[in-house]
PDB file of N, CA and C in Angstrom:
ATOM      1  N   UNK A   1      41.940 -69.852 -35.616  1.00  0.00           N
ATOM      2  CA  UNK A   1      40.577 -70.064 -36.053  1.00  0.00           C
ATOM      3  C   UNK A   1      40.555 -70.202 -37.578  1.00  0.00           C
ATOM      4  N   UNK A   2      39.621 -71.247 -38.266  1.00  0.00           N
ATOM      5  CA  UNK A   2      39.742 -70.940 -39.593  1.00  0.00           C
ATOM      6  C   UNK A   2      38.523 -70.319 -40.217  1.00  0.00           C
ATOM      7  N   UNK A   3      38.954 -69.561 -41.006  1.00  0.00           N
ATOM      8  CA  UNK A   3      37.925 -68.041 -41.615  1.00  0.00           C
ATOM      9  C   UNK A   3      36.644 -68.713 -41.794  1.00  0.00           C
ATOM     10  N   UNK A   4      36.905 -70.136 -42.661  1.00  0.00           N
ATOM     11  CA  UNK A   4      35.916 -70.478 -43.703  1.00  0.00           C
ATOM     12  C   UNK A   4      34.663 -70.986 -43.016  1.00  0.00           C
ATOM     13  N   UNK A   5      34.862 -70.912 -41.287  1.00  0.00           N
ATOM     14  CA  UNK A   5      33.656 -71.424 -40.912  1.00  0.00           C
ATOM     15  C   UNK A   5      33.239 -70.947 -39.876  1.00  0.00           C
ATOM     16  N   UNK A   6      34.157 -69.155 -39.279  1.00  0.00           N
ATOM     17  CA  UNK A   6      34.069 -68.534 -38.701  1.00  0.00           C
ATOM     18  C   UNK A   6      32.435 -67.491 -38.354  1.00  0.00           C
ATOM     19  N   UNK A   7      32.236 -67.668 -39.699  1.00  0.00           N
ATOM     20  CA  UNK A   7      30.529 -67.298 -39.035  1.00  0.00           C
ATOM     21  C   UNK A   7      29.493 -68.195 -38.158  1.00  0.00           C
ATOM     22  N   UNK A   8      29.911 -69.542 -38.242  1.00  0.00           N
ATOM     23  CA  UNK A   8      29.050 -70.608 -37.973  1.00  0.00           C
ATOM     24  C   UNK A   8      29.581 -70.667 -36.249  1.00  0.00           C
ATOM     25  N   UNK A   9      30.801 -69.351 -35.594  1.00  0.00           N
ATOM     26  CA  UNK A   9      30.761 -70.356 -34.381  1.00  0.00           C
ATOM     27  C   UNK A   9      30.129 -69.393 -33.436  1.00  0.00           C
ATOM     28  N   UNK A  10      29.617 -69.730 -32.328  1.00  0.00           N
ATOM     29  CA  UNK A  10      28.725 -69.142 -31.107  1.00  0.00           C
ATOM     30  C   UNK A  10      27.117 -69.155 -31.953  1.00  0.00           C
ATOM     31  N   UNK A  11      26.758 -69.987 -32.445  1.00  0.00           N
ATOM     32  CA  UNK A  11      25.677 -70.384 -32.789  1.00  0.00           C
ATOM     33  C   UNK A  11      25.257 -71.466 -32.461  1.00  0.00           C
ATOM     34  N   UNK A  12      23.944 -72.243 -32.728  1.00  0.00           N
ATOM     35  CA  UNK A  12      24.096 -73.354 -32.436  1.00  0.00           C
ATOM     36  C   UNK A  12      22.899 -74.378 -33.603  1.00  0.00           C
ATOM     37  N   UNK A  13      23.843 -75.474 -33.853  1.00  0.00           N
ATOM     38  CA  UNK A  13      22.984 -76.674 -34.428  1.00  0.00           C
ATOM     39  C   UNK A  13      22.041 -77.491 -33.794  1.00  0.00           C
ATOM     40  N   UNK A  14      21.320 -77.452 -34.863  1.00  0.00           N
ATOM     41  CA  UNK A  14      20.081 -78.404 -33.691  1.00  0.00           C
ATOM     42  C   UNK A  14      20.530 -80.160 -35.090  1.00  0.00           C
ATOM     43  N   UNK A  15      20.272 -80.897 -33.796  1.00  0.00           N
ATOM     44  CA  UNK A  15      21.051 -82.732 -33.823  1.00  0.00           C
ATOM     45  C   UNK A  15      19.804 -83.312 -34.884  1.00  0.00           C
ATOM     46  N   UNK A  16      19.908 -83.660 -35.744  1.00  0.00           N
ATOM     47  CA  UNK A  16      18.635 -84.989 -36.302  1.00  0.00           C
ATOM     48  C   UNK A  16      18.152 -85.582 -35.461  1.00  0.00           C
ATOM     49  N   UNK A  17      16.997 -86.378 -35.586  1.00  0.00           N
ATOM     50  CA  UNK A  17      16.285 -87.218 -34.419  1.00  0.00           C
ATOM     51  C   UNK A  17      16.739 -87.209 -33.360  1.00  0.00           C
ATOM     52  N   UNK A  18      16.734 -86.066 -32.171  1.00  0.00           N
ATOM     53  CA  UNK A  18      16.427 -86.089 -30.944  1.00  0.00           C
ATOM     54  C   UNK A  18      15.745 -84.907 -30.596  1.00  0.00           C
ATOM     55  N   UNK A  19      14.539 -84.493 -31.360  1.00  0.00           N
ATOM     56  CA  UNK A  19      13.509 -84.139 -31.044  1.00  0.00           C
ATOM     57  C   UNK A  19      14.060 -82.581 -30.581  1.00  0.00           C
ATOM     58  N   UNK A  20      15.301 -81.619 -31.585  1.00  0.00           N
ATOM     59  CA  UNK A  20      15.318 -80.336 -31.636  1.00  0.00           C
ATOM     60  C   UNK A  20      16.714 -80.365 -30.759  1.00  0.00           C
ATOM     61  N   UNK A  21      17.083 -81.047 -30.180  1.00  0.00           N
ATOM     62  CA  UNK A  21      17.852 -80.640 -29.010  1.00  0.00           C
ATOM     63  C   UNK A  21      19.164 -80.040 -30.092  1.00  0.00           C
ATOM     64  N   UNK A  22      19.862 -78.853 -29.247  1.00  0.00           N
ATOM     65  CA  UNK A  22      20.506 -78.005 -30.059  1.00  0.00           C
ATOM     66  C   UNK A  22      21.649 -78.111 -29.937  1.00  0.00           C
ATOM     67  N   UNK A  23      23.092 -78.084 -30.377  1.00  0.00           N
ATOM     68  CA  UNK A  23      24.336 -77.899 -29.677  1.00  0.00           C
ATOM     69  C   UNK A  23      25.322 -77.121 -30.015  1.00  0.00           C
ATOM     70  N   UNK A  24      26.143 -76.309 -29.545  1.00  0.00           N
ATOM     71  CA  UNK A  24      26.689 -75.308 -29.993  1.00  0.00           C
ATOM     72  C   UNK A  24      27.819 -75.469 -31.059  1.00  0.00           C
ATOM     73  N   UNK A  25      28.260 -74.445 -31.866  1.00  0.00           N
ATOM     74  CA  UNK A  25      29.217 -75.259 -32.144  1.00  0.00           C
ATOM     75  C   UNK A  25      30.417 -73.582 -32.007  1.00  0.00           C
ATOM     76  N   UNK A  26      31.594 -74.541 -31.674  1.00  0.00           N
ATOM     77  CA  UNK A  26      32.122 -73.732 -30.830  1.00  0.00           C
ATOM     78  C   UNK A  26      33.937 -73.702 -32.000  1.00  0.00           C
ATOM     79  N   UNK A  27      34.956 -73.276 -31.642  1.00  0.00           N
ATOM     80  CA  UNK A  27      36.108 -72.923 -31.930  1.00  0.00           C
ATOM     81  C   UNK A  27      37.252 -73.357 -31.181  1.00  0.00           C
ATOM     82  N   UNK A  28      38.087 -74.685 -31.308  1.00  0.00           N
ATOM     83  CA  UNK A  28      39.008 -74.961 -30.923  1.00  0.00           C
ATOM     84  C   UNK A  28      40.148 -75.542 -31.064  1.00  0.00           C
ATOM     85  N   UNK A  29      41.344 -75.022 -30.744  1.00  0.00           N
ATOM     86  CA  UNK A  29      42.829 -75.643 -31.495  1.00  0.00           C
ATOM     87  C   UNK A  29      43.086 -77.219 -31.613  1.00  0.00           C
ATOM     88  N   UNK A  30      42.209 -78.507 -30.898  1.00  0.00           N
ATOM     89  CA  UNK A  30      42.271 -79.634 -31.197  1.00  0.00           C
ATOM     90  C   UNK A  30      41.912 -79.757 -32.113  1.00  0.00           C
ATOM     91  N   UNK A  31      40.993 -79.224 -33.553  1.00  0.00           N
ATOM     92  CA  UNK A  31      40.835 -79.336 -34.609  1.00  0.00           C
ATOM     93  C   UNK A  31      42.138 -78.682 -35.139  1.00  0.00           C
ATOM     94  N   UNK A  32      42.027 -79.432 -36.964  1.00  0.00           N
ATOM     95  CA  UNK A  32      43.594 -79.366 -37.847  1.00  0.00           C
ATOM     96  C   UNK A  32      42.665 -78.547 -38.792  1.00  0.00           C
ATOM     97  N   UNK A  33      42.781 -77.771 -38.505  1.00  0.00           N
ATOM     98  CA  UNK A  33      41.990 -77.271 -40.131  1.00  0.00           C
ATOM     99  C   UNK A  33      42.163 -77.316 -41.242  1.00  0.00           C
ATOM    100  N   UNK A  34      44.349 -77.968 -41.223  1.00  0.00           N
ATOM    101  CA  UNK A  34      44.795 -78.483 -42.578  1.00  0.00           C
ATOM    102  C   UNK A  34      44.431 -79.784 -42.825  1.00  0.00           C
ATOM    103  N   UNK A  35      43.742 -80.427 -42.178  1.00  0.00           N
ATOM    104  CA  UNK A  35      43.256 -81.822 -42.307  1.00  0.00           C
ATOM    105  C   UNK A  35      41.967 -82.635 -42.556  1.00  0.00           C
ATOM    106  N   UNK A  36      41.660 -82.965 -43.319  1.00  0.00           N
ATOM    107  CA  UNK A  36      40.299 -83.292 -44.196  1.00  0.00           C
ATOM    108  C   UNK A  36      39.484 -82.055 -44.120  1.00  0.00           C
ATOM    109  N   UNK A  37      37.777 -81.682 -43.541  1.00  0.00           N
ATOM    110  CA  UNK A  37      37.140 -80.151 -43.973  1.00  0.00           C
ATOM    111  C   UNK A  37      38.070 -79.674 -42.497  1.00  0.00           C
ATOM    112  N   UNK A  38      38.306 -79.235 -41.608  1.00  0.00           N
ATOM    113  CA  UNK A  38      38.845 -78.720 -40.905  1.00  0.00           C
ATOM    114  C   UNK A  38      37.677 -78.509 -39.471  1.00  0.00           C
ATOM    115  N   UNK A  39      36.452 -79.682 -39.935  1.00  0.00           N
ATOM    116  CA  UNK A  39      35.560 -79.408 -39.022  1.00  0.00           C
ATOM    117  C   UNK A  39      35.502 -80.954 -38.036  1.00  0.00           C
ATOM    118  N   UNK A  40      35.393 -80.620 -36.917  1.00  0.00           N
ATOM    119  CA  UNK A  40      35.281 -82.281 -35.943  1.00  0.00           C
ATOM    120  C   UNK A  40      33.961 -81.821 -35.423  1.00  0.00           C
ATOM    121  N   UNK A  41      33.023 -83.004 -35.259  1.00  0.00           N
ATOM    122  CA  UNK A  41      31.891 -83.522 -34.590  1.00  0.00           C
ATOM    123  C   UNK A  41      32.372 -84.067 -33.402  1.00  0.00           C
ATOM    124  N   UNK A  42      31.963 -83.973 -32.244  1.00  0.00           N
ATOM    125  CA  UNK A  42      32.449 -84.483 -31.015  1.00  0.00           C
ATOM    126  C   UNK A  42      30.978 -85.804 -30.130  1.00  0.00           C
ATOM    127  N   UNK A  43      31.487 -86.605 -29.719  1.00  0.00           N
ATOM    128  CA  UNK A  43      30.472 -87.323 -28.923  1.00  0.00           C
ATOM    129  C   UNK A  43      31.031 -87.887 -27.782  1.00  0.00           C
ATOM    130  N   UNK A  44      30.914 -86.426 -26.667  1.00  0.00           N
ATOM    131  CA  UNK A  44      32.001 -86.817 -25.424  1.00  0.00           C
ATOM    132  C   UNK A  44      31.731 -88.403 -24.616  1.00  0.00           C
ATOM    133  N   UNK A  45      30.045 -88.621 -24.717  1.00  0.00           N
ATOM    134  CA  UNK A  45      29.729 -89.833 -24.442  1.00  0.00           C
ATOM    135  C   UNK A  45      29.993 -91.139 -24.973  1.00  0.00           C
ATOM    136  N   UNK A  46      31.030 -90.978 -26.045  1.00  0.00           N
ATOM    137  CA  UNK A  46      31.148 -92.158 -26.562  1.00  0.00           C
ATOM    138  C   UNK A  46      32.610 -92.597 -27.356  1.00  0.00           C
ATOM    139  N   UNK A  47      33.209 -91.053 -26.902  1.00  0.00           N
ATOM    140  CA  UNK A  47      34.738 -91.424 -27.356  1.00  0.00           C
ATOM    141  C   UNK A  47      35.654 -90.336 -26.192  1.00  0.00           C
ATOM    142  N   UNK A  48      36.630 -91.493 -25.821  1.00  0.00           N
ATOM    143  CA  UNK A  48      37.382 -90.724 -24.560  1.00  0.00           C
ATOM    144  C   UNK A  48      38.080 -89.183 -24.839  1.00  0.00           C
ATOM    145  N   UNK A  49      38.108 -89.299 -26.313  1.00  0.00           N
ATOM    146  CA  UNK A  49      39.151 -88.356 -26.911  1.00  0.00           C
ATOM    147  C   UNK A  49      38.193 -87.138 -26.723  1.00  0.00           C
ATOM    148  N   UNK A  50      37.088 -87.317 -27.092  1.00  0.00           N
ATOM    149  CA  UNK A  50      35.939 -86.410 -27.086  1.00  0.00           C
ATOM    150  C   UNK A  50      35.305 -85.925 -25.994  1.00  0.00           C
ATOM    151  N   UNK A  51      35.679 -87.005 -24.739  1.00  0.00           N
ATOM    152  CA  UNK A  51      35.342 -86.314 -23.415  1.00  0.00           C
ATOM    153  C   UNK A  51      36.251 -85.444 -22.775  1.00  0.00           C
ATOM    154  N   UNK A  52      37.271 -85.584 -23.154  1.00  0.00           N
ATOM    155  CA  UNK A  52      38.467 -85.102 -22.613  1.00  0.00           C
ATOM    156  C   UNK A  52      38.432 -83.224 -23.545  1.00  0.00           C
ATOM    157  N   UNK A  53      38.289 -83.630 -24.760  1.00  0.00           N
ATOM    158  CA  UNK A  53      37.745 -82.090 -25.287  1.00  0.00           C
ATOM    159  C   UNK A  53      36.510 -81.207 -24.522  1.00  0.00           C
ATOM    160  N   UNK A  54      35.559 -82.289 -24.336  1.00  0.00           N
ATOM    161  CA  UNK A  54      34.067 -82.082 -23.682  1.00  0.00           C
ATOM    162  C   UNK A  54      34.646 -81.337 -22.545  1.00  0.00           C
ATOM    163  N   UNK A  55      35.498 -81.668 -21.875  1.00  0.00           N
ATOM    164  CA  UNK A  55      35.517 -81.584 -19.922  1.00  0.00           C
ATOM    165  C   UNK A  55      36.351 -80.137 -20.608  1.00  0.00           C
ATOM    166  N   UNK A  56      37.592 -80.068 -21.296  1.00  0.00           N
ATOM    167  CA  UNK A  56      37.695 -78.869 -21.644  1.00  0.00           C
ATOM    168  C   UNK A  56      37.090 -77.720 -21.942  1.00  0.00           C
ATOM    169  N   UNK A  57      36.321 -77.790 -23.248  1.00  0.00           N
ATOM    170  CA  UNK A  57      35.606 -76.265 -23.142  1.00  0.00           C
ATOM    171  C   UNK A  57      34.097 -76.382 -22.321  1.00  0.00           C
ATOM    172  N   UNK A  58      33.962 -77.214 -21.585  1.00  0.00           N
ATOM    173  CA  UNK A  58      32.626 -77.136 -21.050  1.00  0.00           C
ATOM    174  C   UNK A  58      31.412 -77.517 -21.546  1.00  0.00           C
ATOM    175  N   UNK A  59      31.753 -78.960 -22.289  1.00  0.00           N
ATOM    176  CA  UNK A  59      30.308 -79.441 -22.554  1.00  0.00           C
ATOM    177  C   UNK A  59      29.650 -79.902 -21.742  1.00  0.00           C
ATOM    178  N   UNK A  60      28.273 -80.258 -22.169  1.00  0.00           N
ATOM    179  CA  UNK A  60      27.583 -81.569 -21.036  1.00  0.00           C
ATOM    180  C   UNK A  60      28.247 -83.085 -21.909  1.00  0.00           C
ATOM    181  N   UNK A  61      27.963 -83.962 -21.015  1.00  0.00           N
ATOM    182  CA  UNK A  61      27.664 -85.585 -21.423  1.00  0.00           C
ATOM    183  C   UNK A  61      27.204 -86.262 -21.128  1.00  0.00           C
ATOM    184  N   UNK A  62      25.918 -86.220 -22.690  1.00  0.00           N
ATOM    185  CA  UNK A  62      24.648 -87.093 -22.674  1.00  0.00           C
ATOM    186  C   UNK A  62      25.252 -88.770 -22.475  1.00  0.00           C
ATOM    187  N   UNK A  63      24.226 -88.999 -21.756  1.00  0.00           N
ATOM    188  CA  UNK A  63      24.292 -90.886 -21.735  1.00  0.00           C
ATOM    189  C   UNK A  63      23.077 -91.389 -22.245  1.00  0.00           C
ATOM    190  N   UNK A  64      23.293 -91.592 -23.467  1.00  0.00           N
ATOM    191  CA  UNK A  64      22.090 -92.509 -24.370  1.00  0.00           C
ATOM    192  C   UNK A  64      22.146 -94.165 -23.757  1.00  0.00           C
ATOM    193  N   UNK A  65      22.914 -94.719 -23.240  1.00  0.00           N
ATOM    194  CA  UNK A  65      22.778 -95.835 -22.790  1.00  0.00           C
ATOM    195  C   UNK A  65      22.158 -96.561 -21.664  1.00  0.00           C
ATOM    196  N   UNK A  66      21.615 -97.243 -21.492  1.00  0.00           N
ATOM    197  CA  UNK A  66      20.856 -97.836 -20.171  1.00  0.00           C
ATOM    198  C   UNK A  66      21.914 -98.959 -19.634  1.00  0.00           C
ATOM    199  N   UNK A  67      22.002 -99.418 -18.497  1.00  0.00           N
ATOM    200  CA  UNK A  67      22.812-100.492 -18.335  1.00  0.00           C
ATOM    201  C   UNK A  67      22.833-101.688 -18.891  1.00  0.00           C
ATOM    202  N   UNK A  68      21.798-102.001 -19.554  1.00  0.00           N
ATOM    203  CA  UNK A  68      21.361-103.349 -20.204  1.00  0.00           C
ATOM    204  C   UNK A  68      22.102-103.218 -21.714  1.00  0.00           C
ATOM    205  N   UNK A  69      22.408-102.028 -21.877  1.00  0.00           N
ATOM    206  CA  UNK A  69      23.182-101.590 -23.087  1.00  0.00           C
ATOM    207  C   UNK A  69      22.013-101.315 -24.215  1.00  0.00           C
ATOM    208  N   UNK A  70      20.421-101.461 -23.544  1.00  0.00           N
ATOM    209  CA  UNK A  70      19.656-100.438 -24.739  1.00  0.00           C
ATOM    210  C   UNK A  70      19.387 -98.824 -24.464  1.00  0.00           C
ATOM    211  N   UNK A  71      19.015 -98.283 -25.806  1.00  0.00           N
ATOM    212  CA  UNK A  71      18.987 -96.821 -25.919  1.00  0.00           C
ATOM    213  C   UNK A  71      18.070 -96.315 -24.775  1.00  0.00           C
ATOM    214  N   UNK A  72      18.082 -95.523 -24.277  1.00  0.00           N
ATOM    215  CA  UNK A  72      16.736 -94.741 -23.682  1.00  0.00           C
ATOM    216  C   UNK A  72      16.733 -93.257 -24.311  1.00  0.00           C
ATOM    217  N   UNK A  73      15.951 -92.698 -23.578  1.00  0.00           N
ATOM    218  CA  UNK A  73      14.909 -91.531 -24.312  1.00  0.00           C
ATOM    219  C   UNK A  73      15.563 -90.341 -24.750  1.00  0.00           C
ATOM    220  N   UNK A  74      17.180 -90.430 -24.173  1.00  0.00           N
ATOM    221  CA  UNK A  74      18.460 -88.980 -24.792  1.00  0.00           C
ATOM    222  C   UNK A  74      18.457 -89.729 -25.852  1.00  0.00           C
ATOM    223  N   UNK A  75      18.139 -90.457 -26.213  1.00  0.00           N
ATOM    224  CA  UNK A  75      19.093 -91.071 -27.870  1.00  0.00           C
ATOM    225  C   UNK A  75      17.733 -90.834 -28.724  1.00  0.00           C
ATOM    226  N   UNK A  76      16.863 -90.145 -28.258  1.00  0.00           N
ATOM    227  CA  UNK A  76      15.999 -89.052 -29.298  1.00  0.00           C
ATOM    228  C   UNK A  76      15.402 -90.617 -29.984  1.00  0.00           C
ATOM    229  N   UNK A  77      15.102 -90.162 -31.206  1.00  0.00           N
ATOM    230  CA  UNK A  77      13.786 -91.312 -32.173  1.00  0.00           C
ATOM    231  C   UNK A  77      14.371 -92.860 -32.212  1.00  0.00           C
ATOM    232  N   UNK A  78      15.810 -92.804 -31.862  1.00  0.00           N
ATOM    233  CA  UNK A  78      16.611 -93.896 -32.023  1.00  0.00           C
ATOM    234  C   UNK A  78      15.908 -94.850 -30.606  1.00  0.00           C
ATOM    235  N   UNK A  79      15.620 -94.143 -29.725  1.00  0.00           N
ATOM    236  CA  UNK A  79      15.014 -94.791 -28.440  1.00  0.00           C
ATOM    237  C   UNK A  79      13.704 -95.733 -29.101  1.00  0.00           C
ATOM    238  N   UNK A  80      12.925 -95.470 -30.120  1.00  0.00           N
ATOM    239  CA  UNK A  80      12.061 -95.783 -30.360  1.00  0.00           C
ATOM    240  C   UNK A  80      12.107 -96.865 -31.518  1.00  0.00           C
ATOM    241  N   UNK A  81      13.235 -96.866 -31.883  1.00  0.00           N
ATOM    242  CA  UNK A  81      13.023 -98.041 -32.713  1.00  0.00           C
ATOM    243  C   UNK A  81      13.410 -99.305 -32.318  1.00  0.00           C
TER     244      UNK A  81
END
């Protein structure tokens, strides 16, 4: 675990424009902590690498996409523009 961001984990962030929705942020050895800030953002819905972390510690995965390939209403204010 690295110290420097050890208070911040079992808490949770709430996302920009999608209307509060919150997500945890959690502690795990696929992050390098010797490597750029030592912090990864994950978007299991949109990168395999990230689902494969996701299915690991137990995320959900949002689908902002519609089949037509526009946003719908998970993709928060972005749906609206």
């Amino acid at each position: 675990m690295d110290e420097r961001y050890s208070k911040y984990i079992g808490i949770e962030a709430i996302v920009p424009m999608t209307f509060g929705r919150h997500v945890p942020i959690i502690c795990d050895n696929h992050v390098d902590k010797d490597f750029g800030t030592g912090v990864l953002k994950i978007s299991p819905g949109h990168d395999h690498s990230d689902y494969l972390l996701s299915c690991k510690v137990g995320l959900p995965v949002l689908n902002v996409m519609n089949k037509d390939g526009t946003l719908n209403e998970v993709a928060g204010l972005y749906w609206y523009v």
